[in-house]
PDB file of N, CA and C in Angstrom:
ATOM      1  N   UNK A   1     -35.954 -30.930 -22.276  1.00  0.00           N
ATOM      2  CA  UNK A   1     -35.024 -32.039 -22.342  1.00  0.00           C
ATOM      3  C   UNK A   1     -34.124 -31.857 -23.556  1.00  0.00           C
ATOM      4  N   UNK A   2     -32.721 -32.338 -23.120  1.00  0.00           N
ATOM      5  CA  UNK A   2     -31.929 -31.889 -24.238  1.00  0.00           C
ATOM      6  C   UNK A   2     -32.065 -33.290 -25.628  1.00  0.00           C
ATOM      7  N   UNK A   3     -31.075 -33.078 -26.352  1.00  0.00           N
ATOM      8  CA  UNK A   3     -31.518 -34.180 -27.330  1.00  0.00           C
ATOM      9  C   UNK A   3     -30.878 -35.206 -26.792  1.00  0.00           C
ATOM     10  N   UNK A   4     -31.085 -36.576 -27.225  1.00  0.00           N
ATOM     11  CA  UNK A   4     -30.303 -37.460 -26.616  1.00  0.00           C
ATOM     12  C   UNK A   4     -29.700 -38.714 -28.067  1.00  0.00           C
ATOM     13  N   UNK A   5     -28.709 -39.372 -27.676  1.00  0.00           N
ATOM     14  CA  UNK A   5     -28.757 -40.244 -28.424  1.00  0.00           C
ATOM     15  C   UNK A   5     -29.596 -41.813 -29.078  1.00  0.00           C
ATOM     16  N   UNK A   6     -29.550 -41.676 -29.474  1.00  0.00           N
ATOM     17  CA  UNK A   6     -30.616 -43.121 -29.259  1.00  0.00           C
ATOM     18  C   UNK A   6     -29.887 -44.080 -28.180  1.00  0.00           C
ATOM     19  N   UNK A   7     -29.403 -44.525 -27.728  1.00  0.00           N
ATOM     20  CA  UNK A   7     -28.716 -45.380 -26.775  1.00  0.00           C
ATOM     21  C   UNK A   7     -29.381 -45.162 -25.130  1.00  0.00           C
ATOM     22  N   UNK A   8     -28.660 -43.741 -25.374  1.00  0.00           N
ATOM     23  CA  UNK A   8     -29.684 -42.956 -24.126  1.00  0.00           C
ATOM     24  C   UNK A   8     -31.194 -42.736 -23.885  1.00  0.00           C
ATOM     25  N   UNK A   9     -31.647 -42.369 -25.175  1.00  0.00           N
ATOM     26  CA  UNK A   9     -32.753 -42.500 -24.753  1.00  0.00           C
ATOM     27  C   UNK A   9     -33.659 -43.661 -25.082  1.00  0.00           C
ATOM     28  N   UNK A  10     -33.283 -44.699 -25.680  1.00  0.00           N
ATOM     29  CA  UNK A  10     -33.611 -46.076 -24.965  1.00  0.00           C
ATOM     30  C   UNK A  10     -33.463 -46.728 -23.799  1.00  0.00           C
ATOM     31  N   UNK A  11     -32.639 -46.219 -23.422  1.00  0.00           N
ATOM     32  CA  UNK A  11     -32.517 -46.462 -21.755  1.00  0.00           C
ATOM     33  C   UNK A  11     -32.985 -45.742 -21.435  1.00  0.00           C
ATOM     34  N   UNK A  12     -33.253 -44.248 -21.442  1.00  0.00           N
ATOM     35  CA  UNK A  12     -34.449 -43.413 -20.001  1.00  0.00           C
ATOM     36  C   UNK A  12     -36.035 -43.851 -20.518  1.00  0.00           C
ATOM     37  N   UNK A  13     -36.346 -44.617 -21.356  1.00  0.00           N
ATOM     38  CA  UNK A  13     -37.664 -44.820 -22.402  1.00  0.00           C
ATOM     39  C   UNK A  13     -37.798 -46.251 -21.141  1.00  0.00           C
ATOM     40  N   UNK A  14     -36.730 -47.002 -20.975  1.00  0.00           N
ATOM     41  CA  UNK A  14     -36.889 -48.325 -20.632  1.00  0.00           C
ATOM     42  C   UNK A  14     -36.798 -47.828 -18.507  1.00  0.00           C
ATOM     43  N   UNK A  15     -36.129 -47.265 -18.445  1.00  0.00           N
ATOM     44  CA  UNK A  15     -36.363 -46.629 -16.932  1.00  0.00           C
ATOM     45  C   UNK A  15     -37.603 -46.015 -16.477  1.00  0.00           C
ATOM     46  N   UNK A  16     -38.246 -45.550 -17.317  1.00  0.00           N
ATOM     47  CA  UNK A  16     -39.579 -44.654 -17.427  1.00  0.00           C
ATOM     48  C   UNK A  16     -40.408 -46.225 -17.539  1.00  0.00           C
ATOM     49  N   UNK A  17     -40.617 -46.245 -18.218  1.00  0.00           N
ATOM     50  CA  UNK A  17     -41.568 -47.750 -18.334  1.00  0.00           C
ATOM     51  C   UNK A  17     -41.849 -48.488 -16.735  1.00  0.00           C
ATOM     52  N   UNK A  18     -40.155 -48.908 -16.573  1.00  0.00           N
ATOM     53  CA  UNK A  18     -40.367 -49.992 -15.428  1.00  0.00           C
ATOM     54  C   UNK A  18     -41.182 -49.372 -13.948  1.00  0.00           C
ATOM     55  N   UNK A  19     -40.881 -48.128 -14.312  1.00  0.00           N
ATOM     56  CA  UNK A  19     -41.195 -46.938 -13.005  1.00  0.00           C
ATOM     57  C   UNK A  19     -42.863 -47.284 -13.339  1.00  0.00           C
ATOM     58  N   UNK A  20     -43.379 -47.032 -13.995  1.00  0.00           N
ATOM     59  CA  UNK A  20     -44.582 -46.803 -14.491  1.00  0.00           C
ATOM     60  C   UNK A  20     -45.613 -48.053 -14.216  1.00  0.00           C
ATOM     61  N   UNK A  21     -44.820 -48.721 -14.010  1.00  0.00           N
ATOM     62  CA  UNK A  21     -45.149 -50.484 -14.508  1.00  0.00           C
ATOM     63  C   UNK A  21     -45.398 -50.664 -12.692  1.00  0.00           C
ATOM     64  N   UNK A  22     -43.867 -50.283 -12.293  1.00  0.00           N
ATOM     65  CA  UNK A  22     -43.782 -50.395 -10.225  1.00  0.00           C
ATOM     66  C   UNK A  22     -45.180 -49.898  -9.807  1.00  0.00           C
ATOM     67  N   UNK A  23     -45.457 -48.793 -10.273  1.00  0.00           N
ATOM     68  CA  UNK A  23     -46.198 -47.864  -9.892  1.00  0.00           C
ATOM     69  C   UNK A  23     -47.827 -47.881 -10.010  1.00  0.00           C
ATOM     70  N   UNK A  24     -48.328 -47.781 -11.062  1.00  0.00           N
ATOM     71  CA  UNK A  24     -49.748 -48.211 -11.609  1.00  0.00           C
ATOM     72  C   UNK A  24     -50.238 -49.597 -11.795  1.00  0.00           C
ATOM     73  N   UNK A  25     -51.295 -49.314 -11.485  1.00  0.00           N
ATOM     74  CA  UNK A  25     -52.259 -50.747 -11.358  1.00  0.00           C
ATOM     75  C   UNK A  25     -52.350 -51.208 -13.170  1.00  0.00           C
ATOM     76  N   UNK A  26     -52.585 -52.600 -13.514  1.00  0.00           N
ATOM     77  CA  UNK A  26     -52.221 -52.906 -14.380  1.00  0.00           C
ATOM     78  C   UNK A  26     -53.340 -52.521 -15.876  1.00  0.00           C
ATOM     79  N   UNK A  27     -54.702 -52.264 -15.477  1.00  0.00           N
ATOM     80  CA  UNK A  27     -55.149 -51.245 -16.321  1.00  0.00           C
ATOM     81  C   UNK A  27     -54.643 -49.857 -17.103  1.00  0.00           C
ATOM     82  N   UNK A  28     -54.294 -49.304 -15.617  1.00  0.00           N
ATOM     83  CA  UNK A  28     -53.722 -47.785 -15.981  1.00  0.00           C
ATOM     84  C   UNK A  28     -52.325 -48.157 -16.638  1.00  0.00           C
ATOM     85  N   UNK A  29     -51.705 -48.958 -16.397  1.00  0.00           N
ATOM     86  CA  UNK A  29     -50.479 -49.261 -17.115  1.00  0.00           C
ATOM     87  C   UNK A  29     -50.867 -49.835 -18.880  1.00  0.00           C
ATOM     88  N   UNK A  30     -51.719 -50.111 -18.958  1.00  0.00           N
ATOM     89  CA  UNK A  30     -52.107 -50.408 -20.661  1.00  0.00           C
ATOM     90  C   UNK A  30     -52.340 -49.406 -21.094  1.00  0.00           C
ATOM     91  N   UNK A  31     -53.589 -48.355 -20.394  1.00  0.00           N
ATOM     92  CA  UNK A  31     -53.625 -47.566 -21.008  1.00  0.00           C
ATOM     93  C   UNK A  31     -52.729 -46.320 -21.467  1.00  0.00           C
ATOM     94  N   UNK A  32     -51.674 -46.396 -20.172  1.00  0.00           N
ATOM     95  CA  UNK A  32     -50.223 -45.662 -21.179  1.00  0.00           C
ATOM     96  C   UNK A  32     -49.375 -46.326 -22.117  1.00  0.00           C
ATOM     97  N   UNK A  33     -49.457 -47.806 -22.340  1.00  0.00           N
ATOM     98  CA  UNK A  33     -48.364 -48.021 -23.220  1.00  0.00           C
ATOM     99  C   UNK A  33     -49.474 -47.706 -24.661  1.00  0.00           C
ATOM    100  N   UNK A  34     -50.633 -47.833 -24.373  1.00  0.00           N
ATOM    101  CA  UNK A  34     -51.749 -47.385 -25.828  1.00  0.00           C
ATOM    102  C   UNK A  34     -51.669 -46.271 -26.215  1.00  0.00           C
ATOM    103  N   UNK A  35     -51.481 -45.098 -25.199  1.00  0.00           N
ATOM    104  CA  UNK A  35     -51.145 -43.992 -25.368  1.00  0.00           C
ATOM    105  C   UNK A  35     -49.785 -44.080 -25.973  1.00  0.00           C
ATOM    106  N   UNK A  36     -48.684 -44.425 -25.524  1.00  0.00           N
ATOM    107  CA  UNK A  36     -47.336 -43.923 -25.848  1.00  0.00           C
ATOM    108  C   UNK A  36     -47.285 -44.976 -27.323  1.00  0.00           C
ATOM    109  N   UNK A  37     -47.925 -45.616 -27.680  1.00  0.00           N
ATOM    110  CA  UNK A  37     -48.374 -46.372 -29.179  1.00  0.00           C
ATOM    111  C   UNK A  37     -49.182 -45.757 -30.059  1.00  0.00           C
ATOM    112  N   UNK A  38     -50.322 -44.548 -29.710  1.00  0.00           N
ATOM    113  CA  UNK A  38     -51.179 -43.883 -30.648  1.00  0.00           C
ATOM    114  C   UNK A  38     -49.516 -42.202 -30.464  1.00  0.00           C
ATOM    115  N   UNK A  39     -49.240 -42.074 -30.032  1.00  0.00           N
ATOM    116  CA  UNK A  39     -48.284 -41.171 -30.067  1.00  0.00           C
ATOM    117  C   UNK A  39     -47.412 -41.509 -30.922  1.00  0.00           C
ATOM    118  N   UNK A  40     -46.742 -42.896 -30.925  1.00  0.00           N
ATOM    119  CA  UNK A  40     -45.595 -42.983 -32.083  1.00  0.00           C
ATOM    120  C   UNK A  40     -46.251 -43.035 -33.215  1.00  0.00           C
ATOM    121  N   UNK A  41     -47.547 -43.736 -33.278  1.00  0.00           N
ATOM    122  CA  UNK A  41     -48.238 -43.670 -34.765  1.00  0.00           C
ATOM    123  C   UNK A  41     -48.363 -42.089 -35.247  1.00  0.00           C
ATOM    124  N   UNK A  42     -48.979 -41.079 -34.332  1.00  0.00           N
ATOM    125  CA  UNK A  42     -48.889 -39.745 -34.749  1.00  0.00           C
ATOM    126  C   UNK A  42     -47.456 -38.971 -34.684  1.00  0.00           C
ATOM    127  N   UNK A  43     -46.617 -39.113 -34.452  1.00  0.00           N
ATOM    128  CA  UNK A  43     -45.223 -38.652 -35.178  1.00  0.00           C
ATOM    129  C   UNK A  43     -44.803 -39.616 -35.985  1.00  0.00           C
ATOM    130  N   UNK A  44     -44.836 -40.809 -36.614  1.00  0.00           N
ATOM    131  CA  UNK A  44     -44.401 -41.278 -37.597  1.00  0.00           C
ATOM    132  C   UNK A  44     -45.561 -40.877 -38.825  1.00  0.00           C
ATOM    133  N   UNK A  45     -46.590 -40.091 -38.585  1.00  0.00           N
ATOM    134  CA  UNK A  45     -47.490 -39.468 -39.681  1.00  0.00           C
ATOM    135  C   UNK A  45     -47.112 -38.197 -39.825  1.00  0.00           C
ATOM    136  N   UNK A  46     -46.763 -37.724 -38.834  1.00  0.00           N
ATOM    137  CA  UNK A  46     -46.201 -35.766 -39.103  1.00  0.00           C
ATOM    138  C   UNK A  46     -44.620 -36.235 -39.878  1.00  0.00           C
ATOM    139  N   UNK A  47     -44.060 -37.403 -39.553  1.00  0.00           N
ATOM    140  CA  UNK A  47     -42.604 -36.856 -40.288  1.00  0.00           C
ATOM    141  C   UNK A  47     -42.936 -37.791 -41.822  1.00  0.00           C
ATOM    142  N   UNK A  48     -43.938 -38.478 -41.969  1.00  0.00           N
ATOM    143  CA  UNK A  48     -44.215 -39.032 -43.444  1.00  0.00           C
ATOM    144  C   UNK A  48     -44.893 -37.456 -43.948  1.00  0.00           C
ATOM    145  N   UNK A  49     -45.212 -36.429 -43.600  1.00  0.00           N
ATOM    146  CA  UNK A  49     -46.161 -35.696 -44.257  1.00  0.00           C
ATOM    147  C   UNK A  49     -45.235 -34.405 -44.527  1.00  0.00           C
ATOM    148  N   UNK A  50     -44.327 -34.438 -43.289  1.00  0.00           N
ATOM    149  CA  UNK A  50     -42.563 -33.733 -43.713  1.00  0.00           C
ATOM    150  C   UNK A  50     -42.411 -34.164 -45.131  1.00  0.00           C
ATOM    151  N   UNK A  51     -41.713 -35.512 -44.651  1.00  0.00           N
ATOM    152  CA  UNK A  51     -41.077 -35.756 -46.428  1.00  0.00           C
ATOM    153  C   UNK A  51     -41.753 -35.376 -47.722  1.00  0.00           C
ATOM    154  N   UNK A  52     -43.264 -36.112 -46.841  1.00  0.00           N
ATOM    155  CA  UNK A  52     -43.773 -35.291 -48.582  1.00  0.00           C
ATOM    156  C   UNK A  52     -43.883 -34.229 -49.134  1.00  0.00           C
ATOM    157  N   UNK A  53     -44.206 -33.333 -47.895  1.00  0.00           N
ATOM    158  CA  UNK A  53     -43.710 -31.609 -48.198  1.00  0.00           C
ATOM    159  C   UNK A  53     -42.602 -31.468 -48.793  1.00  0.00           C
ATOM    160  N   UNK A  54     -41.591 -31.882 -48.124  1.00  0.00           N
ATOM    161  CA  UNK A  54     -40.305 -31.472 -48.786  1.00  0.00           C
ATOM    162  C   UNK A  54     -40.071 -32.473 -50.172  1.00  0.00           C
ATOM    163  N   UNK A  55     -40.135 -33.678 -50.715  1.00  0.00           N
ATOM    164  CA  UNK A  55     -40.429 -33.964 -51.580  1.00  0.00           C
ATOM    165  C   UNK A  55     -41.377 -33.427 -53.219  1.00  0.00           C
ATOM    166  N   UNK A  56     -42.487 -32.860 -52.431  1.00  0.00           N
ATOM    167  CA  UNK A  56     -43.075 -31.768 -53.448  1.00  0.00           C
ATOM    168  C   UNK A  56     -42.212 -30.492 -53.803  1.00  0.00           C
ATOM    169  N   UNK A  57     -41.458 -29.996 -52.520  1.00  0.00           N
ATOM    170  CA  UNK A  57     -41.288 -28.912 -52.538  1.00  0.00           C
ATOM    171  C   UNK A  57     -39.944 -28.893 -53.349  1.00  0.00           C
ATOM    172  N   UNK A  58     -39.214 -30.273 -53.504  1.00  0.00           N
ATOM    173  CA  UNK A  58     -38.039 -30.198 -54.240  1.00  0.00           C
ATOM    174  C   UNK A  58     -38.627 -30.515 -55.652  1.00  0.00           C
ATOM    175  N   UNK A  59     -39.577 -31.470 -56.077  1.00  0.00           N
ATOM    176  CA  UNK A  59     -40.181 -31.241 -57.429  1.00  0.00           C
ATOM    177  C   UNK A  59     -40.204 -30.519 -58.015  1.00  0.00           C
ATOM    178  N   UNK A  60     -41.444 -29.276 -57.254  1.00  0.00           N
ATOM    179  CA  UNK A  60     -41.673 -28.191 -57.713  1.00  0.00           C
ATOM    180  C   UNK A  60     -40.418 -27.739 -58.412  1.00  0.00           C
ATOM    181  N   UNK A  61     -39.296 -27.062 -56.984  1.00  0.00           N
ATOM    182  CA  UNK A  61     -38.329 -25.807 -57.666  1.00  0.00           C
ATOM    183  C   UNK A  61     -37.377 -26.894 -58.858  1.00  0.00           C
ATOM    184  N   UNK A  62     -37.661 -27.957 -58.936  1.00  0.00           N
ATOM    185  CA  UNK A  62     -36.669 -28.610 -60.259  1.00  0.00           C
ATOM    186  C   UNK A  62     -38.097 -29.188 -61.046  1.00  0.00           C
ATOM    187  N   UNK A  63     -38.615 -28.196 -61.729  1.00  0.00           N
ATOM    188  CA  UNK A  63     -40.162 -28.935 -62.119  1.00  0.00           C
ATOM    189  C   UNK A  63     -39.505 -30.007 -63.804  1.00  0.00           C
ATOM    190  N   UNK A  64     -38.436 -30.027 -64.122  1.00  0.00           N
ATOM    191  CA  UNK A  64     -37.475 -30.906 -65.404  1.00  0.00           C
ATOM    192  C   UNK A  64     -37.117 -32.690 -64.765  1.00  0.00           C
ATOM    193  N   UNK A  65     -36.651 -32.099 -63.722  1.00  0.00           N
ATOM    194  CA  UNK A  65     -36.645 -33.035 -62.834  1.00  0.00           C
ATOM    195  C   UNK A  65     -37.288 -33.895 -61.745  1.00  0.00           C
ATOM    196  N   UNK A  66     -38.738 -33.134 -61.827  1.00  0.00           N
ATOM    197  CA  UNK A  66     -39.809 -33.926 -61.034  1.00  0.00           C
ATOM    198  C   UNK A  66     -39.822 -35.151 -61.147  1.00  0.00           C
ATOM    199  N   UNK A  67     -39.966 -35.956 -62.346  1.00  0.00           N
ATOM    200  CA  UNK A  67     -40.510 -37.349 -62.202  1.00  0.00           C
ATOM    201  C   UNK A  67     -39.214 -38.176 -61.665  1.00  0.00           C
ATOM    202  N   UNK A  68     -38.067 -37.771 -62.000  1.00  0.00           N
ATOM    203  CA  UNK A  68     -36.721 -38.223 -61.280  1.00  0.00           C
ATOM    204  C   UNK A  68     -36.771 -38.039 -60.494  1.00  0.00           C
ATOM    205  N   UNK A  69     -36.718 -37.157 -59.401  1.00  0.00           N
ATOM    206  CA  UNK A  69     -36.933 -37.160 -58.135  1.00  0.00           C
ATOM    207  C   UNK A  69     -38.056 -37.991 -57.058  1.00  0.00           C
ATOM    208  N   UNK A  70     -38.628 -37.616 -57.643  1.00  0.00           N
ATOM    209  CA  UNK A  70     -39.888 -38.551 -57.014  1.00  0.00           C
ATOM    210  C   UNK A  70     -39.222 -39.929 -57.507  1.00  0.00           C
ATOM    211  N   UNK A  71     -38.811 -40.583 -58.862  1.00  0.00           N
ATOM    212  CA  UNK A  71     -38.735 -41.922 -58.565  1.00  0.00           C
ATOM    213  C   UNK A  71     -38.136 -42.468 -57.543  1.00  0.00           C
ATOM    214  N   UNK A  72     -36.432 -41.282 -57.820  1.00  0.00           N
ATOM    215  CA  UNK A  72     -35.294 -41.866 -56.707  1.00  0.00           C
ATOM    216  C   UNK A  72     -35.695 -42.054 -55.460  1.00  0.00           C
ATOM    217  N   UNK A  73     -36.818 -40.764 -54.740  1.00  0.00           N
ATOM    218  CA  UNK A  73     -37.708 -40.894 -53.354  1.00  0.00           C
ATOM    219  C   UNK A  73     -38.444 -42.059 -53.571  1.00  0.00           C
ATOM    220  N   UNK A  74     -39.067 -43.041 -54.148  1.00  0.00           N
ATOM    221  CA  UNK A  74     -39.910 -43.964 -53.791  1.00  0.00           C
ATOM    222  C   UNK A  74     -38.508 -45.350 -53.856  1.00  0.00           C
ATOM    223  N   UNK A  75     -37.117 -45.047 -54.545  1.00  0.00           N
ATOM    224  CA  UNK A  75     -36.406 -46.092 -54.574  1.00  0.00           C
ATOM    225  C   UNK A  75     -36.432 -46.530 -53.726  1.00  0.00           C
ATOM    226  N   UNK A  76     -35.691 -45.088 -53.140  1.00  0.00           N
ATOM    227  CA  UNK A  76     -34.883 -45.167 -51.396  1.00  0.00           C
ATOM    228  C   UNK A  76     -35.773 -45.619 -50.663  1.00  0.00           C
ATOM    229  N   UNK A  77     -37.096 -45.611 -50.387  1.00  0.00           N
ATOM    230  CA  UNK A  77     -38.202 -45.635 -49.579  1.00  0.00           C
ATOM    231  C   UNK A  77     -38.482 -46.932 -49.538  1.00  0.00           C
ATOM    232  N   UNK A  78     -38.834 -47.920 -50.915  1.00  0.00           N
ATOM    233  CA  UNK A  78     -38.530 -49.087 -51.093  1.00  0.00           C
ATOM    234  C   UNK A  78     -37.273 -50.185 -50.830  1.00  0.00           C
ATOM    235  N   UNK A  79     -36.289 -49.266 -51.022  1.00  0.00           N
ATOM    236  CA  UNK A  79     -35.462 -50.236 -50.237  1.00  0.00           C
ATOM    237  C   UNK A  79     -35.478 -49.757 -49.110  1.00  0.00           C
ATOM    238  N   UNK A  80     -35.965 -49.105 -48.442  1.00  0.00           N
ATOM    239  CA  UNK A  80     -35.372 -49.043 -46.683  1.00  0.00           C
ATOM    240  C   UNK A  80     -34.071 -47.884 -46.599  1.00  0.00           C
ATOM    241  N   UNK A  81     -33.771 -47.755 -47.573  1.00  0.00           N
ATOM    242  CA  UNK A  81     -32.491 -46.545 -48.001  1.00  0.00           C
ATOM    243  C   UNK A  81     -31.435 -48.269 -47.735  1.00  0.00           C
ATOM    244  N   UNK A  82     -31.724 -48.790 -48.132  1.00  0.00           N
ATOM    245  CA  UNK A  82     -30.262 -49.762 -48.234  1.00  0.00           C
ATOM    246  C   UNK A  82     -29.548 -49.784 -49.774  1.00  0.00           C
ATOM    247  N   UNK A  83     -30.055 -48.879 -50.443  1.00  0.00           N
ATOM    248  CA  UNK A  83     -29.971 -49.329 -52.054  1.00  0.00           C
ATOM    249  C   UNK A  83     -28.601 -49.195 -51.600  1.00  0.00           C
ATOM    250  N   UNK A  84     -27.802 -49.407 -52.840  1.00  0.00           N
ATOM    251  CA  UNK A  84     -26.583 -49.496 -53.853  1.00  0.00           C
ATOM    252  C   UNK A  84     -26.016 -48.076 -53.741  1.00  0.00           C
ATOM    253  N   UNK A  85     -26.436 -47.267 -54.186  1.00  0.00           N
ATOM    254  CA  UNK A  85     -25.932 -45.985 -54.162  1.00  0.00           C
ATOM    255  C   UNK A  85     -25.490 -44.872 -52.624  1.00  0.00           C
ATOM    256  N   UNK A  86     -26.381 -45.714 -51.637  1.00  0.00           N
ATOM    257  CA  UNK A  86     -26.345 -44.985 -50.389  1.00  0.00           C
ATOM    258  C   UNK A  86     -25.322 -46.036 -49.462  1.00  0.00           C
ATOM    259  N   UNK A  87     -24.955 -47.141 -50.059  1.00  0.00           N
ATOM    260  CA  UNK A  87     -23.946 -47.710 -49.335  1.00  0.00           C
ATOM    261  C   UNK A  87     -22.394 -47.454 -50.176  1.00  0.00           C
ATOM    262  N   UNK A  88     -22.514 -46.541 -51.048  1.00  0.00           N
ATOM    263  CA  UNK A  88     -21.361 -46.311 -51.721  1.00  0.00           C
ATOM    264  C   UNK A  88     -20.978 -47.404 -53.144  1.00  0.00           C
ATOM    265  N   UNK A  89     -21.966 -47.787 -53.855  1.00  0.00           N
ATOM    266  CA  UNK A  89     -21.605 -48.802 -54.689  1.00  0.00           C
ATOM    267  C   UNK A  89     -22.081 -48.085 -55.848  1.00  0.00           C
ATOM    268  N   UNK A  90     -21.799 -48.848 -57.019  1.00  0.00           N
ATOM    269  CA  UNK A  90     -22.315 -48.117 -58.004  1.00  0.00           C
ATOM    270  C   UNK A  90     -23.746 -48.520 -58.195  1.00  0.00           C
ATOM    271  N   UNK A  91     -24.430 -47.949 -58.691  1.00  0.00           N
ATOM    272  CA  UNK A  91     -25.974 -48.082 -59.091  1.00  0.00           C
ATOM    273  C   UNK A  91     -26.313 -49.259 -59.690  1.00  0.00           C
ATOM    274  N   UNK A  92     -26.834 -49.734 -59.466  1.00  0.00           N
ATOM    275  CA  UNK A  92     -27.679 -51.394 -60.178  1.00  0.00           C
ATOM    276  C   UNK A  92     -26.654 -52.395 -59.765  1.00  0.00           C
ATOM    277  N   UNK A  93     -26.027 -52.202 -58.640  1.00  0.00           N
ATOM    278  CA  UNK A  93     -25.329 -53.259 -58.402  1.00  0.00           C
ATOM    279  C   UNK A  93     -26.279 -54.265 -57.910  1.00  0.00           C
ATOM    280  N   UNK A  94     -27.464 -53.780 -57.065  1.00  0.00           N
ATOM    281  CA  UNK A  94     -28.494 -54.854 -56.128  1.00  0.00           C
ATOM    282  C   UNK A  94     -27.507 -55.413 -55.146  1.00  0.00           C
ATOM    283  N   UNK A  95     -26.959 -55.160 -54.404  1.00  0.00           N
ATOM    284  CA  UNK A  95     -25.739 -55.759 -53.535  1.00  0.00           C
ATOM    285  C   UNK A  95     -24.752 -56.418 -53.682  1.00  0.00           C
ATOM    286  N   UNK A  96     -24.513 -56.856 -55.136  1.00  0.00           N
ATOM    287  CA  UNK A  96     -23.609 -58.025 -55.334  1.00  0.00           C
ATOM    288  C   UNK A  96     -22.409 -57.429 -55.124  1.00  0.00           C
TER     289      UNK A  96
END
């Protein structure tokens, strides 16, 4: 499957479902949406374990700059990446 946009593939996610739903008795239908729920929990753990790789891995090669880096990574992380700086403002604005 090629990549899709999110738009798209919220809609073939929501076409797939209803099919699924027509189709299976209402047991077997829980037990895939449990499945397709222990699945998003295990890729939202492989791409938290990404970042941290790559997070270490940018430490490391700037080892002057480790504890900066890592802070700015827990900023962004804490805000949701909405900070100040990633919407183009200057730093410590807090949104105002």
């Amino acid at each position: 499957m090629s990549v899709m946009d999110s738009e798209a593939l919220d809609h073939r996610i929501d076409e797939v479902v209803a099919r699924l739903r027509e189709r299976l008795a209402s047991e077997e239908f829980r037990l895939v949406c449990e499945l397709r729920h222990l699945e998003e929990l295990a890729l939202l753990a492989a791409c938290t374990a990404w970042e941290q790789r790559c997070l270490d891995a940018l430490a490391q090669h700037f080892p002057e700059q480790a504890l900066a880096i890592r802070a700015v990574a827990a900023h962004v992380r804490n805000t949701d990446a909405e900070c100040d700086t990633l919407r183009g403002l200057p730093a410590g604005r807090q949104g105002h």
